[in-house]
Protein backbone atom coordinates (compact mmCIF):
# COMPACT_ATOMS: atom_id res chain seq x y z
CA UNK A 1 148.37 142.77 1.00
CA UNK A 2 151.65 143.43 -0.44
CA UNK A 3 154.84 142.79 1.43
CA UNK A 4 155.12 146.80 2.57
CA UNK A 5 151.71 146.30 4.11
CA UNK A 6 150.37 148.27 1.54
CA UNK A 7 146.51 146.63 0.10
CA UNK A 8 146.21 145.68 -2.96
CA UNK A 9 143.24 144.78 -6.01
CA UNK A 10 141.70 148.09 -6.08
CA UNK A 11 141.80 148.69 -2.43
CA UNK A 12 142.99 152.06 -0.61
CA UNK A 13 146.39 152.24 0.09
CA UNK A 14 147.60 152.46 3.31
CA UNK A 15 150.33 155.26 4.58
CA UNK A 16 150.32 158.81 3.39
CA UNK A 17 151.18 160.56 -0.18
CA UNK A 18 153.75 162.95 -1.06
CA UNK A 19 154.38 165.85 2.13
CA UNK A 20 152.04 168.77 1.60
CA UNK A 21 153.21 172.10 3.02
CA UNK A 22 156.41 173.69 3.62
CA UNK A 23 159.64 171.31 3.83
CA UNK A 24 160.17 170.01 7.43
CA UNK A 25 163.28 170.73 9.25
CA UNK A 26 163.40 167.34 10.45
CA UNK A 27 166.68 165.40 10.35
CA UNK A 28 164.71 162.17 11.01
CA UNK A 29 162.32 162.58 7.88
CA UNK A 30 163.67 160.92 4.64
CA UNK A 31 163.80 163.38 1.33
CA UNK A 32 162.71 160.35 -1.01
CA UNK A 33 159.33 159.76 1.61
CA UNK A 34 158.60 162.94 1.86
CA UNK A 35 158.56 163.49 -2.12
CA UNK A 36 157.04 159.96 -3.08
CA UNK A 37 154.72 159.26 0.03
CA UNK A 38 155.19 156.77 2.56
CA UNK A 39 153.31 153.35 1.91
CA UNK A 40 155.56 151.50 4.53
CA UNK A 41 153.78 148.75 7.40
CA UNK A 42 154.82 151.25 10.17
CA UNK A 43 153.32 152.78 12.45
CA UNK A 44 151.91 156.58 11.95
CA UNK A 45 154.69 158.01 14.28
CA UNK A 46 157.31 157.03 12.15
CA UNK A 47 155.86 158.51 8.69
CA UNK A 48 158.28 159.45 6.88
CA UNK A 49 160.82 158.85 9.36
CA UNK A 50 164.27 157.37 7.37
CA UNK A 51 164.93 153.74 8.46
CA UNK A 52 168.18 154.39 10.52
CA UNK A 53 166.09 157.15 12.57
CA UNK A 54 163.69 154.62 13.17
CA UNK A 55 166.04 151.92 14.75
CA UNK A 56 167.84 154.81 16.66
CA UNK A 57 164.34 155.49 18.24
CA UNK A 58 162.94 152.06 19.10
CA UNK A 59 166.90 151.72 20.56
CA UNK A 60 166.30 154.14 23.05
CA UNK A 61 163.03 151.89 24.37
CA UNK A 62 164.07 148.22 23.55
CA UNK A 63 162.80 145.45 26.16
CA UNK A 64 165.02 143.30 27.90
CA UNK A 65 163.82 139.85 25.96
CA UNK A 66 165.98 138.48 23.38
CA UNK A 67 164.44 135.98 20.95
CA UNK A 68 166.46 133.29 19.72
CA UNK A 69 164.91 130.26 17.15
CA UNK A 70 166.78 127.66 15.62
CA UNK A 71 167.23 127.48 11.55
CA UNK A 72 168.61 123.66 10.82
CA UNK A 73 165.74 123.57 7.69
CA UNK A 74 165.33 126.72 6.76
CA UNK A 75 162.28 127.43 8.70
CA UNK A 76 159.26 129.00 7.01
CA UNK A 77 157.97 130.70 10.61
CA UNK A 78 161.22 132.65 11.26
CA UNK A 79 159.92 135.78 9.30
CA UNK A 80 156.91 135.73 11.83
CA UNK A 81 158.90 135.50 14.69
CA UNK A 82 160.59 138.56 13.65
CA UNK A 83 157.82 140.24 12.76
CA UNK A 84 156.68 139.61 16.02
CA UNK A 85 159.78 140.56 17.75
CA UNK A 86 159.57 143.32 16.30
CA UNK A 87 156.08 144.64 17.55
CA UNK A 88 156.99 143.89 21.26
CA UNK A 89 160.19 145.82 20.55
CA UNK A 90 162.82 142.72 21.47
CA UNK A 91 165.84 143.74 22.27
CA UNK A 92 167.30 141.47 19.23
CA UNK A 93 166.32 138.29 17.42
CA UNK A 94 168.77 135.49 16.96
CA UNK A 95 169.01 133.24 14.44
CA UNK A 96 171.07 129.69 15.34
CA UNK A 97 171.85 127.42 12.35
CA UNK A 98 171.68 128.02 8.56
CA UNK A 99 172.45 131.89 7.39
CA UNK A 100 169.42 131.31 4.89
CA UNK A 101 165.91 132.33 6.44
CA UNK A 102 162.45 133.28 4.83
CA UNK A 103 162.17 137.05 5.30
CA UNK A 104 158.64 137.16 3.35
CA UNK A 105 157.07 136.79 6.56
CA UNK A 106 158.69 139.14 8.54
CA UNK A 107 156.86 142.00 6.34
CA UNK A 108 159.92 144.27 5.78
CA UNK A 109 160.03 144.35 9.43
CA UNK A 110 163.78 142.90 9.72
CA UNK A 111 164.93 145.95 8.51
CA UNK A 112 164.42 147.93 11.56
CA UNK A 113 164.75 144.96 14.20
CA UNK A 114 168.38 143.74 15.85
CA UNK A 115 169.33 140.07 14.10
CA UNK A 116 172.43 138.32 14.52
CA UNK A 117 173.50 134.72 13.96
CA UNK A 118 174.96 131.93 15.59
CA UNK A 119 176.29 128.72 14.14
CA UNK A 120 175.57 126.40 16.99
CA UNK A 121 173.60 126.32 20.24
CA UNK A 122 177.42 126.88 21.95
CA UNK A 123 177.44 129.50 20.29
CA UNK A 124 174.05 131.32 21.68
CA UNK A 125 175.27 129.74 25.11
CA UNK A 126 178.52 131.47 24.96
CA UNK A 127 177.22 135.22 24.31
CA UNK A 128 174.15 135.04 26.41
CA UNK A 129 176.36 134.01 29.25
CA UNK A 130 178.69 136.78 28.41
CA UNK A 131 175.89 139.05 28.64
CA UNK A 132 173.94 137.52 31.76
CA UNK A 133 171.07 136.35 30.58
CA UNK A 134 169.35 133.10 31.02
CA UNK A 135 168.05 130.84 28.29
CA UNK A 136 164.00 129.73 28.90
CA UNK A 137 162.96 127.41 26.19
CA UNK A 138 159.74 127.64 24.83
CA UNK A 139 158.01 123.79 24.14
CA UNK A 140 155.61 121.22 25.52
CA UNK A 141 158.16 118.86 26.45
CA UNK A 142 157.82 116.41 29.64
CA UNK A 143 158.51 117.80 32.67
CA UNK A 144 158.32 121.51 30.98
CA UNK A 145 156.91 124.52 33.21
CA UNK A 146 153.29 126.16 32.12
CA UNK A 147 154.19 129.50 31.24
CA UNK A 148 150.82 130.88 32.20
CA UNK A 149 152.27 130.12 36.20
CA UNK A 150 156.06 131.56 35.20
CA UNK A 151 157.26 134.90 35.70
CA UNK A 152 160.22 135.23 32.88
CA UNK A 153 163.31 136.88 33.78
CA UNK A 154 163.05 140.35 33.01
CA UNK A 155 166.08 140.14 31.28
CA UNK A 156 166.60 136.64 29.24
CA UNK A 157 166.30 134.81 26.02
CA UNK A 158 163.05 133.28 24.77
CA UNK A 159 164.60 130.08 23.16
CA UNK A 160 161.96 128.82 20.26
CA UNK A 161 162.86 125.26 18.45
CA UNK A 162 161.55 124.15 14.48
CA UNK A 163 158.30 123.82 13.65
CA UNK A 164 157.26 120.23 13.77
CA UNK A 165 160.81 118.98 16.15
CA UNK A 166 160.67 121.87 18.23
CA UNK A 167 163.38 122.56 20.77
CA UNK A 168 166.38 119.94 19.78
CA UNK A 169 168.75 118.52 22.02
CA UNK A 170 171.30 120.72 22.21
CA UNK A 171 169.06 123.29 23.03
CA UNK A 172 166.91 121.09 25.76
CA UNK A 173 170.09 120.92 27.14
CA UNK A 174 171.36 124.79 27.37
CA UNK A 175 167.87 126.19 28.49
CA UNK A 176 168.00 127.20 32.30
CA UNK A 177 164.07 126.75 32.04
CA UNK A 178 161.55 124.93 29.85
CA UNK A 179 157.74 126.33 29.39
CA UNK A 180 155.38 125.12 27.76
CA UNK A 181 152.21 126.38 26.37
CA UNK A 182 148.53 125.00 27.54
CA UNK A 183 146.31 123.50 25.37
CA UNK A 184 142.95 122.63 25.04
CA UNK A 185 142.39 120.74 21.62
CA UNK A 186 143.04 117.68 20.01
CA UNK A 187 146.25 118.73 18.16
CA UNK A 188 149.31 117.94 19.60
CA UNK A 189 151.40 121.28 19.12
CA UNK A 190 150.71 124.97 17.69
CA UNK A 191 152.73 126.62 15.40
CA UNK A 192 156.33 128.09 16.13
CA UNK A 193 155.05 131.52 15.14
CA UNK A 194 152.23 131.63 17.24
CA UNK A 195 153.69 130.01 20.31
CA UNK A 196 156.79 132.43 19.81
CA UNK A 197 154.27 135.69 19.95
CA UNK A 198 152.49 133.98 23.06
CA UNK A 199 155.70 133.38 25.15
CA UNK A 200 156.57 137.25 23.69
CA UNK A 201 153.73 138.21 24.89
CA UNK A 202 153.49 136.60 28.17
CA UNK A 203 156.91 138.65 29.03
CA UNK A 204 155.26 141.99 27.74
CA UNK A 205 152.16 141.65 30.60
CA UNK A 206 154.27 141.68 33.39
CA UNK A 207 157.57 143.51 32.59
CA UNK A 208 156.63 145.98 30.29
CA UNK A 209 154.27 149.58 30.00
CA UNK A 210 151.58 150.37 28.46
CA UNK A 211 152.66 152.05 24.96
């Protein structure tokens, strides 16, 4: 699969081809889509559909979950978490540490999902405090809460540490709430990705609709 979704070594495409029929009267559509086809990993409401008409629509529907992960070594599971993010609609992903992340994993999908970046944990603190929204970090620390017994805030920020450290200090420290994640096997933690699209996901069965 290539990094538009699109299949590759001989396989069928995904998307649509060039519009057939007369030309749409559609602000929304994009002239260069419509002529070329539309191979993009989106869904098939938005074919054809420019970018910024895209964000303008999943802005009218975003869920009250922020997603925030920490970037001290350039983590390789921060384009998954975005991805992900991005599929439950998050209201926006934040990024605390180094400006540098791995977007190959995110599947193009940062382009159409809410990212902004803070240089500390302070930092996060300050603006979700601004905004009124509790921090619950996500990690199988001591003492931590199962999240399969928590209902999350309906409005708050899912706080995800590195993969391999997990949650540091500072951010221990500025999350109202700690859950962690139930296992069953022999390994001692899952990866960041997944763990960030089961705490996303845990929020999305009890606040949010069926789409």
């Amino acid at each position: 699969m290539d990094e538009n979704g699109g299949l590759t070594g001989g396989q069928p495409e995904v998307g649509v081809g060039p519009y057939e029929g007369p030309w749409p009267a559609d602000g929304r559509l994009d002239p260069e889509l419509l002529t070329e086809g539309d191979r993009r990993n989106v869904i098939d409401r938005y074919r054809y559909w420019a970018v910024e008409a895209i964000v303008a629509d999943l802005d009218q529907r975003r869920h009250g979950f922020h997603v925030a992960v920490e970037n001290w070594e350039h983590d390789h599971n921060i384009g998954t978490v975005v991805r992900t993010a991005n599929a439950f609609c998050a209201a926006e992903v934040h990024i605390v540490g180094k400006r540098r992340w791995n977007r190959r994993g995110a599947m193009m999908t940062d382009v159409y999902q809410h990212i902004t970046r803070h240089e500390t944990i302070d930092d996060l603190v300050g603006w979700a405090r601004r905004d009124g929204l509790p921090i619950i970090g996500i990690d199988n620390l001591p003492g931590s809460t199962p999240i399969e017994s928590t209902e999350l805030p309906r409005r708050c920020v899912l706080l995800f540490g590195q993969e391999g450290p997990g949650l540091s200090p500072a951010a221990q420290e500025a999350a109202e709430l700690v859950c962690s994640i139930a296992q069953y096997g022999s390994t001692r933690s899952i990866n960041a990705g997944v763990a960030a699209g089961i705490a996303m996901h845990a929020w999305i069965r009890r606040w949010a609709k069926s789409p």
